[in-house]
PDB file of N, CA and C in Angstrom:
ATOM      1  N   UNK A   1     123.822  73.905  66.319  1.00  0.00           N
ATOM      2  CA  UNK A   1     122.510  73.846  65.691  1.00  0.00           C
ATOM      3  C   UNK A   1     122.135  75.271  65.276  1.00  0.00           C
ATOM      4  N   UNK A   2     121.952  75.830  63.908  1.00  0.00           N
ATOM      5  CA  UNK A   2     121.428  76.968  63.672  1.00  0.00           C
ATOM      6  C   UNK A   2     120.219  76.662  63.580  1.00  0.00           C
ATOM      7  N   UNK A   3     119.541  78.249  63.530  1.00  0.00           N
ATOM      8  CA  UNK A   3     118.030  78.561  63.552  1.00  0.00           C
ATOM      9  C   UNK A   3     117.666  77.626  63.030  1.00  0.00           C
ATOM     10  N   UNK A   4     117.337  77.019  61.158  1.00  0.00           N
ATOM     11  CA  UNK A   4     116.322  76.694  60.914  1.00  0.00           C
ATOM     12  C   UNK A   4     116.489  75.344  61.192  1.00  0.00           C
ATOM     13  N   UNK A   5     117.291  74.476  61.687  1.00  0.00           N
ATOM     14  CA  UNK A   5     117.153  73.610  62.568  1.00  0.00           C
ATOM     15  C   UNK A   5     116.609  73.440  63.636  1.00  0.00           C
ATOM     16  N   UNK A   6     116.667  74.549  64.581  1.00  0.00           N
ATOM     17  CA  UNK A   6     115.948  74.753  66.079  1.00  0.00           C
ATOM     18  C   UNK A   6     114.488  74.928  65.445  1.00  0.00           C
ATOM     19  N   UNK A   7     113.862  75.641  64.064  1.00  0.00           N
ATOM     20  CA  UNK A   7     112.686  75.826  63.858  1.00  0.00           C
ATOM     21  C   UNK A   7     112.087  74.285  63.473  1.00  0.00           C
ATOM     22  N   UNK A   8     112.923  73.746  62.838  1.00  0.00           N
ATOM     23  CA  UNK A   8     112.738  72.083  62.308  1.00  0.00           C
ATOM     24  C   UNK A   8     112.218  70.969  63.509  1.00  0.00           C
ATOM     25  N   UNK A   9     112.836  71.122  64.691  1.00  0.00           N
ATOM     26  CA  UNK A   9     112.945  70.338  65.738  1.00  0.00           C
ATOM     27  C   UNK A   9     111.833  70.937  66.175  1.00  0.00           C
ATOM     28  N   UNK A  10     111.596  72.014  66.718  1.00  0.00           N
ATOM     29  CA  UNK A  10     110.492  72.749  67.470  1.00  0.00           C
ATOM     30  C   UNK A  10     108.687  72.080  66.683  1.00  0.00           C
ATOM     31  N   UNK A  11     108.936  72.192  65.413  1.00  0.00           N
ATOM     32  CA  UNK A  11     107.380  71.592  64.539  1.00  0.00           C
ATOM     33  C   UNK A  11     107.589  70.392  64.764  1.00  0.00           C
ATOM     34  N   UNK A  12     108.821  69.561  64.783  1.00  0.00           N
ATOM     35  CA  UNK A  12     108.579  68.107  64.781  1.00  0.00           C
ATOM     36  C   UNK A  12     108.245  67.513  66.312  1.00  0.00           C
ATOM     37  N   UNK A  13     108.459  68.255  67.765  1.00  0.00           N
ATOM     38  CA  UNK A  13     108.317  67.854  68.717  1.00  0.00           C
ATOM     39  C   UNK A  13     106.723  68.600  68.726  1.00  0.00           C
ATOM     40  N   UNK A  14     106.131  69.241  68.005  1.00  0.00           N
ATOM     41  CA  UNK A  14     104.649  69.777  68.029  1.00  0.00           C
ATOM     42  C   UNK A  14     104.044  69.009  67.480  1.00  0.00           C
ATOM     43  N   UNK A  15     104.556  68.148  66.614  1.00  0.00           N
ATOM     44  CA  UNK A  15     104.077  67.511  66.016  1.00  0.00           C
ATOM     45  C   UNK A  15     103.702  65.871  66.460  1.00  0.00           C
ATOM     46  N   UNK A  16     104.663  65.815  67.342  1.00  0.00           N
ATOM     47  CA  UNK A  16     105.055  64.627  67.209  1.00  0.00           C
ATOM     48  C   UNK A  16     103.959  64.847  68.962  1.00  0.00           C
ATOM     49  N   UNK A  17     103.767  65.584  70.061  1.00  0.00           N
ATOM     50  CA  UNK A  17     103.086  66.124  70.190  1.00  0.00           C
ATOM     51  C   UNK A  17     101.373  65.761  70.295  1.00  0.00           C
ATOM     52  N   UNK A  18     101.082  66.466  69.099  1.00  0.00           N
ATOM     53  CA  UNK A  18      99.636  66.454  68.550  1.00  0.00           C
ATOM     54  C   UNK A  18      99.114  65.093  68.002  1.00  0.00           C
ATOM     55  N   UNK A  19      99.973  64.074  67.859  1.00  0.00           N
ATOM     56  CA  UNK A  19     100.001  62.990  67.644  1.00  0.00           C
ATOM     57  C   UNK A  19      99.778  62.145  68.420  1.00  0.00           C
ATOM     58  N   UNK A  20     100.142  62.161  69.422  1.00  0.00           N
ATOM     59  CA  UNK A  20      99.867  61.708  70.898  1.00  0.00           C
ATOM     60  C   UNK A  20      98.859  62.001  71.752  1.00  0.00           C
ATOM     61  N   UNK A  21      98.298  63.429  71.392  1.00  0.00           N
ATOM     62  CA  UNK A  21      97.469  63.759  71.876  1.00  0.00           C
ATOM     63  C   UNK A  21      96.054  63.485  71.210  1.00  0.00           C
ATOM     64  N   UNK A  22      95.912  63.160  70.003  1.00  0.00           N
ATOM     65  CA  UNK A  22      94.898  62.285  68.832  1.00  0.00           C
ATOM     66  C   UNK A  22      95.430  61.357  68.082  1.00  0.00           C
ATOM     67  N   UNK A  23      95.237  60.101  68.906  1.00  0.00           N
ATOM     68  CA  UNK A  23      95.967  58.935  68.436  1.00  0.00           C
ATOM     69  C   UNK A  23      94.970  58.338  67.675  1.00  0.00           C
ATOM     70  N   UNK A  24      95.661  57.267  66.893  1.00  0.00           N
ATOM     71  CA  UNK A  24      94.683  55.933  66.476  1.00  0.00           C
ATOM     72  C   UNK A  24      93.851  55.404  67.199  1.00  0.00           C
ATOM     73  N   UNK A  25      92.534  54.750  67.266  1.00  0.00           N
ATOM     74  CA  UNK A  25      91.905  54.205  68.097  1.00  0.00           C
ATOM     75  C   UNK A  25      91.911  52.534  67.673  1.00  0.00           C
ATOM     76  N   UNK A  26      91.305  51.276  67.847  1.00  0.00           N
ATOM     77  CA  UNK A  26      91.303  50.452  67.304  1.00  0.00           C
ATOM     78  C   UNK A  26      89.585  50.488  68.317  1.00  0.00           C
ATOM     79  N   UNK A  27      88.554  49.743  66.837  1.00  0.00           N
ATOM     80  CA  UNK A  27      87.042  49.700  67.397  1.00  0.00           C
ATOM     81  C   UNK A  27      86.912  48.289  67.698  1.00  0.00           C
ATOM     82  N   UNK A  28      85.796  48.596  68.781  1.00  0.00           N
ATOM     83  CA  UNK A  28      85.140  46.797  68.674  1.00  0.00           C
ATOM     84  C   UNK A  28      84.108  46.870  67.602  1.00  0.00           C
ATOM     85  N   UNK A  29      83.827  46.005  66.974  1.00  0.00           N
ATOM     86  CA  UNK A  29      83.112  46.454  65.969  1.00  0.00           C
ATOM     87  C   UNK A  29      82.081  44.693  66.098  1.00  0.00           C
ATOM     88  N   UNK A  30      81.069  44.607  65.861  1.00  0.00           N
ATOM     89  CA  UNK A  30      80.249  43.329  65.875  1.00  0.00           C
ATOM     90  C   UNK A  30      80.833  42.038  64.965  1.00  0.00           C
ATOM     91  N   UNK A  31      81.382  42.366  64.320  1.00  0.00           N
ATOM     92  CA  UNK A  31      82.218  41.676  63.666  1.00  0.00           C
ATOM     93  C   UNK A  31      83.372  41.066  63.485  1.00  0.00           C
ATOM     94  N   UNK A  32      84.055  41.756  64.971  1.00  0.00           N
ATOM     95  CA  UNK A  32      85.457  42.195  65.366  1.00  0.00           C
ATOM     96  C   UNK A  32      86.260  43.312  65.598  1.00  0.00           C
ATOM     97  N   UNK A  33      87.443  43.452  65.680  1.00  0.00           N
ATOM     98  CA  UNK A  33      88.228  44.695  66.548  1.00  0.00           C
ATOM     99  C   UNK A  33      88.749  45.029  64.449  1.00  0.00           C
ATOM    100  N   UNK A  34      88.381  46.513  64.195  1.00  0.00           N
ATOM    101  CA  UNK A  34      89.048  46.714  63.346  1.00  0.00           C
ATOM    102  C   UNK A  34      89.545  48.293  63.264  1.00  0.00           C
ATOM    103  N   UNK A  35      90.455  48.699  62.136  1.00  0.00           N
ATOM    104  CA  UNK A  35      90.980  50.148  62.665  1.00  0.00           C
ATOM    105  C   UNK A  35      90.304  51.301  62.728  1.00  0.00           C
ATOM    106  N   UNK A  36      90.254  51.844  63.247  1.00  0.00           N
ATOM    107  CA  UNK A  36      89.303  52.918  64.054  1.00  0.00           C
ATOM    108  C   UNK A  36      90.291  54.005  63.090  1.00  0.00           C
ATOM    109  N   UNK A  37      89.432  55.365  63.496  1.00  0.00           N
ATOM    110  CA  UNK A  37      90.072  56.738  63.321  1.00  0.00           C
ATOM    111  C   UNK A  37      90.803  57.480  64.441  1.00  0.00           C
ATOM    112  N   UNK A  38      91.361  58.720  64.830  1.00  0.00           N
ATOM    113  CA  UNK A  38      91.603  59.122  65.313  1.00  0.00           C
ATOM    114  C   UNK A  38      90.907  60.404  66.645  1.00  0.00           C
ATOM    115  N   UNK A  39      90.745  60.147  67.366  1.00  0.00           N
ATOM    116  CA  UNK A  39      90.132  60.794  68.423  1.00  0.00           C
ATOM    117  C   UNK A  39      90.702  61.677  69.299  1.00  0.00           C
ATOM    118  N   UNK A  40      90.327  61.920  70.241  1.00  0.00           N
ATOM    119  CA  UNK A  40      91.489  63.144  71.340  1.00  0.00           C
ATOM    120  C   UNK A  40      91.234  62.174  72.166  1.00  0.00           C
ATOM    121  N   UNK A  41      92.534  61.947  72.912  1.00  0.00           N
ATOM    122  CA  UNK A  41      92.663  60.861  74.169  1.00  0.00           C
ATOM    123  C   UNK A  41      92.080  61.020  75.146  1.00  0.00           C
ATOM    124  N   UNK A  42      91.425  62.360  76.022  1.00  0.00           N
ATOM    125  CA  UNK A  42      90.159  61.941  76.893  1.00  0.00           C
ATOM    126  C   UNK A  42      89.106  61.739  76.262  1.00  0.00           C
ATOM    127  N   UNK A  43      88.437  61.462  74.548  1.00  0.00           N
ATOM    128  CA  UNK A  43      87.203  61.261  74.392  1.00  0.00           C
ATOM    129  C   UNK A  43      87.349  60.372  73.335  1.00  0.00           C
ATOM    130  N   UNK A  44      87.639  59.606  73.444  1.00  0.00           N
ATOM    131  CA  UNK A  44      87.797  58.255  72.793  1.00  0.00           C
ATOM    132  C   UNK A  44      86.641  57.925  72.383  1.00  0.00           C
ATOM    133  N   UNK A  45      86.053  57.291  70.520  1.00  0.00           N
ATOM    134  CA  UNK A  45      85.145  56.983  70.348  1.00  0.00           C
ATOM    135  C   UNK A  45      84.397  55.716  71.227  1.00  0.00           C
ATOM    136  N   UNK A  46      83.362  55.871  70.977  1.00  0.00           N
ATOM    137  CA  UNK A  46      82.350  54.814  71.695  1.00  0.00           C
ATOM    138  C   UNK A  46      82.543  53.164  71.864  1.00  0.00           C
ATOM    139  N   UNK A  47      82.609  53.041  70.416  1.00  0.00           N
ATOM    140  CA  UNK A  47      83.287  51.802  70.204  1.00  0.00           C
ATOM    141  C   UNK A  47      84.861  51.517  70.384  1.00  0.00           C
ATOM    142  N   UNK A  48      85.608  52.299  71.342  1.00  0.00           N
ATOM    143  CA  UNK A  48      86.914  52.082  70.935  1.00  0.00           C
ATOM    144  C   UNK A  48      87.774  50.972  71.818  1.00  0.00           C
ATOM    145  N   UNK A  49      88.382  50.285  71.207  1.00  0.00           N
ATOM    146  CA  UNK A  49      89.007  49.077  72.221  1.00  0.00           C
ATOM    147  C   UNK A  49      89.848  49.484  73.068  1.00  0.00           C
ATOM    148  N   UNK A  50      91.133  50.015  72.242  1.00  0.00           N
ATOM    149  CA  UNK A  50      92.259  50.688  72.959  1.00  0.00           C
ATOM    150  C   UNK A  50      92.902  51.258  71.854  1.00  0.00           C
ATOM    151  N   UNK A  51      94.308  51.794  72.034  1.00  0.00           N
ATOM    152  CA  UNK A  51      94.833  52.943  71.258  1.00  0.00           C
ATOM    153  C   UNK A  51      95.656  52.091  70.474  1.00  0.00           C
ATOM    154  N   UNK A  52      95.570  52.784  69.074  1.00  0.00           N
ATOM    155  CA  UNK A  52      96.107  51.641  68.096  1.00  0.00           C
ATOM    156  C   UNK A  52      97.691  52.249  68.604  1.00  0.00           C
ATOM    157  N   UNK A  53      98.737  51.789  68.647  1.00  0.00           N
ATOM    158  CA  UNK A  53     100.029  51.986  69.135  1.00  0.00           C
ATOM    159  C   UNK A  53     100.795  51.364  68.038  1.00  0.00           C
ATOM    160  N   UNK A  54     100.274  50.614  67.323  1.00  0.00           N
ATOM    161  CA  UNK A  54     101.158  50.074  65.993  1.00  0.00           C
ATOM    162  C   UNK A  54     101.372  51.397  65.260  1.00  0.00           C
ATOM    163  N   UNK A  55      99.510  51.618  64.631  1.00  0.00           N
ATOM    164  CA  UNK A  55      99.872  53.125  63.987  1.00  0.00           C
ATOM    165  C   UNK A  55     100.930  54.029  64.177  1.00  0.00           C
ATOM    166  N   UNK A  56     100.128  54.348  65.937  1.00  0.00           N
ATOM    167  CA  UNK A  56     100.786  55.495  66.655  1.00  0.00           C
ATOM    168  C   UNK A  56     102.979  55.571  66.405  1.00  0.00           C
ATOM    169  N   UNK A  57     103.148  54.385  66.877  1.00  0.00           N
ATOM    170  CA  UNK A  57     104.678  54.100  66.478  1.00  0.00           C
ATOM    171  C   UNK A  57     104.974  54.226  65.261  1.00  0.00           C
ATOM    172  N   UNK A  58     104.058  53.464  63.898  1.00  0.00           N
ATOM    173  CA  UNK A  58     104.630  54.263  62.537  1.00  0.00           C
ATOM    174  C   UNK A  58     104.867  55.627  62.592  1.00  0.00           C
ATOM    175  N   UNK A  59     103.684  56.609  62.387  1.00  0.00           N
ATOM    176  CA  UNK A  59     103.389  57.419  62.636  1.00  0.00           C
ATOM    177  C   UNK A  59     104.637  58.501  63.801  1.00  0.00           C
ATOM    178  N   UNK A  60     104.842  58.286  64.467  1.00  0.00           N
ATOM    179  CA  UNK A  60     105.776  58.632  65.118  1.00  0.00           C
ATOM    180  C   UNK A  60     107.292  58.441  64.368  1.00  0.00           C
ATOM    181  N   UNK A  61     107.588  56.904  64.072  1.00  0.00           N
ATOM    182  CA  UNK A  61     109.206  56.750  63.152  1.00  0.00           C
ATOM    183  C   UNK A  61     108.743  57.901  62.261  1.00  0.00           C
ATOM    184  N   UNK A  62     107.967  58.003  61.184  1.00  0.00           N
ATOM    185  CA  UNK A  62     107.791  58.709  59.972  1.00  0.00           C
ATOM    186  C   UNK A  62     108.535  60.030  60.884  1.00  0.00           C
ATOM    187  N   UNK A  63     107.815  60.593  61.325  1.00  0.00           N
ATOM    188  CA  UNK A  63     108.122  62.015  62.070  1.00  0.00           C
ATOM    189  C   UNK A  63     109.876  62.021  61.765  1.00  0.00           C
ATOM    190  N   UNK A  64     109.828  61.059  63.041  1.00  0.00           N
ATOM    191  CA  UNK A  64     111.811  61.231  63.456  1.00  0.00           C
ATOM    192  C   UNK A  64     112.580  60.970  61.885  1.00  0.00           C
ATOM    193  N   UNK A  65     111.521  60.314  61.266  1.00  0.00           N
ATOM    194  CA  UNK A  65     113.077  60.288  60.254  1.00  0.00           C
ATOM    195  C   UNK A  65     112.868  61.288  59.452  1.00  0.00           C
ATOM    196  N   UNK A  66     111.646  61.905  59.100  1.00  0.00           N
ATOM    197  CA  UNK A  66     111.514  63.310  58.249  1.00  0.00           C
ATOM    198  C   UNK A  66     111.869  64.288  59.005  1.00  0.00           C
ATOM    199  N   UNK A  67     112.021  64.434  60.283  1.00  0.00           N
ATOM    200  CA  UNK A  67     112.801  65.957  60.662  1.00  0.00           C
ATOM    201  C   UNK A  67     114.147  65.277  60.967  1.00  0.00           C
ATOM    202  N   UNK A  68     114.882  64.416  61.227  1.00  0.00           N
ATOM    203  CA  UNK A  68     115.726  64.287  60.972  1.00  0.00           C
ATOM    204  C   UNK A  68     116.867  63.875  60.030  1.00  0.00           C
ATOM    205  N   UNK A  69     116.199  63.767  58.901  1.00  0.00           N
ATOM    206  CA  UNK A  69     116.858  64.093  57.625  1.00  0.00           C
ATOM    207  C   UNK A  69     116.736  65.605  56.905  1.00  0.00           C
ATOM    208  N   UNK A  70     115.763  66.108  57.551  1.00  0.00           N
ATOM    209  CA  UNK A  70     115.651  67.670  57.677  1.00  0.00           C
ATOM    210  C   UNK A  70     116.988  68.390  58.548  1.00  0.00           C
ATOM    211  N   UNK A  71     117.081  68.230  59.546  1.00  0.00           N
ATOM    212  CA  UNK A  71     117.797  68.117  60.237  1.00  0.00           C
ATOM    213  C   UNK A  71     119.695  68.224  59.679  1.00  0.00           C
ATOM    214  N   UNK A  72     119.321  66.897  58.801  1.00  0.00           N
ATOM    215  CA  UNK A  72     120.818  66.785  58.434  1.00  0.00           C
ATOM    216  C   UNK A  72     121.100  67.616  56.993  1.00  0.00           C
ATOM    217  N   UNK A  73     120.115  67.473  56.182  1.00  0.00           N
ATOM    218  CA  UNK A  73     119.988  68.637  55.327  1.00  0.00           C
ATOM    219  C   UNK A  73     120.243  70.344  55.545  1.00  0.00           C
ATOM    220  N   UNK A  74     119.681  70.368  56.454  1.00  0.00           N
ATOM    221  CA  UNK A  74     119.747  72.062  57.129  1.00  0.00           C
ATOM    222  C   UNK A  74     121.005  72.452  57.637  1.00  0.00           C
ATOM    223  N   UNK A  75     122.070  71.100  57.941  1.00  0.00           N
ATOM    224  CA  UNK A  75     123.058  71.391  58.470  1.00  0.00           C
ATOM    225  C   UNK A  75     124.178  72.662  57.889  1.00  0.00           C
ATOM    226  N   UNK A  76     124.980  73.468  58.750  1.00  0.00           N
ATOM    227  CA  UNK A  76     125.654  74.203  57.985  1.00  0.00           C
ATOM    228  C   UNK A  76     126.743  73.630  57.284  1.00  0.00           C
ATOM    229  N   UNK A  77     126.794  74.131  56.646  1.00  0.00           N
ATOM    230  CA  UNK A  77     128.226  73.669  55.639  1.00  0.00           C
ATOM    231  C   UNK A  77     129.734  74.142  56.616  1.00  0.00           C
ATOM    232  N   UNK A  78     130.877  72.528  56.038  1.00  0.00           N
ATOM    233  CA  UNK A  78     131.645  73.293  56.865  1.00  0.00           C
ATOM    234  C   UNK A  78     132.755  73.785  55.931  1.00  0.00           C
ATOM    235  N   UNK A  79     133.181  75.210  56.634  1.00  0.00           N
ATOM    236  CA  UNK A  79     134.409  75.757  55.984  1.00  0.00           C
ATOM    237  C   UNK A  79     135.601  75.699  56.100  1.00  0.00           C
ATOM    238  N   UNK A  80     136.163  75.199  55.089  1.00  0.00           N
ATOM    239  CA  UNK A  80     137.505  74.941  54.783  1.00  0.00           C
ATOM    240  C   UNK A  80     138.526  75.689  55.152  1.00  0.00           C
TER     241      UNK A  80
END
């Protein structure tokens, strides 16, 4: 693994990270449970049901497959 790979991996586990740490919320809402915004996980909005985890899992694949096609891009070339 060269550098700008180790720099690639390092933002995507910060990332991936900060994501977890302000997840999706899903609200109760008078009308029903609908998608909420994102909050910091000890202060969860008022109305919030529980943590949207559908999002959160898109949101997360997206990550892994953009630094890891980063990843495979950055790779060194090999010499012949």
């Amino acid at each position: 693994m060269n550098k700008k790979q180790k720099v690639i991996l390092f933002i995507g586990i910060i990332i991936f990270v900060i994501m977890g740490i302000y997840p999706p919320w899903v609200l109760n809402r008078s009308s029903g449970i609908e998608a909420g915004y994102w909050a910091f996980i000890n202060d969860p909005p008022r109305t919030a049901k529980f943590i949207d985890l559908y999002r959160l899992g898109v949101q997360w694949f997206m990550v892994a497959v953009v630094i890891g096609s980063l990843l495979v891009i950055l790779k060194d070339k090999k010499k012949d």
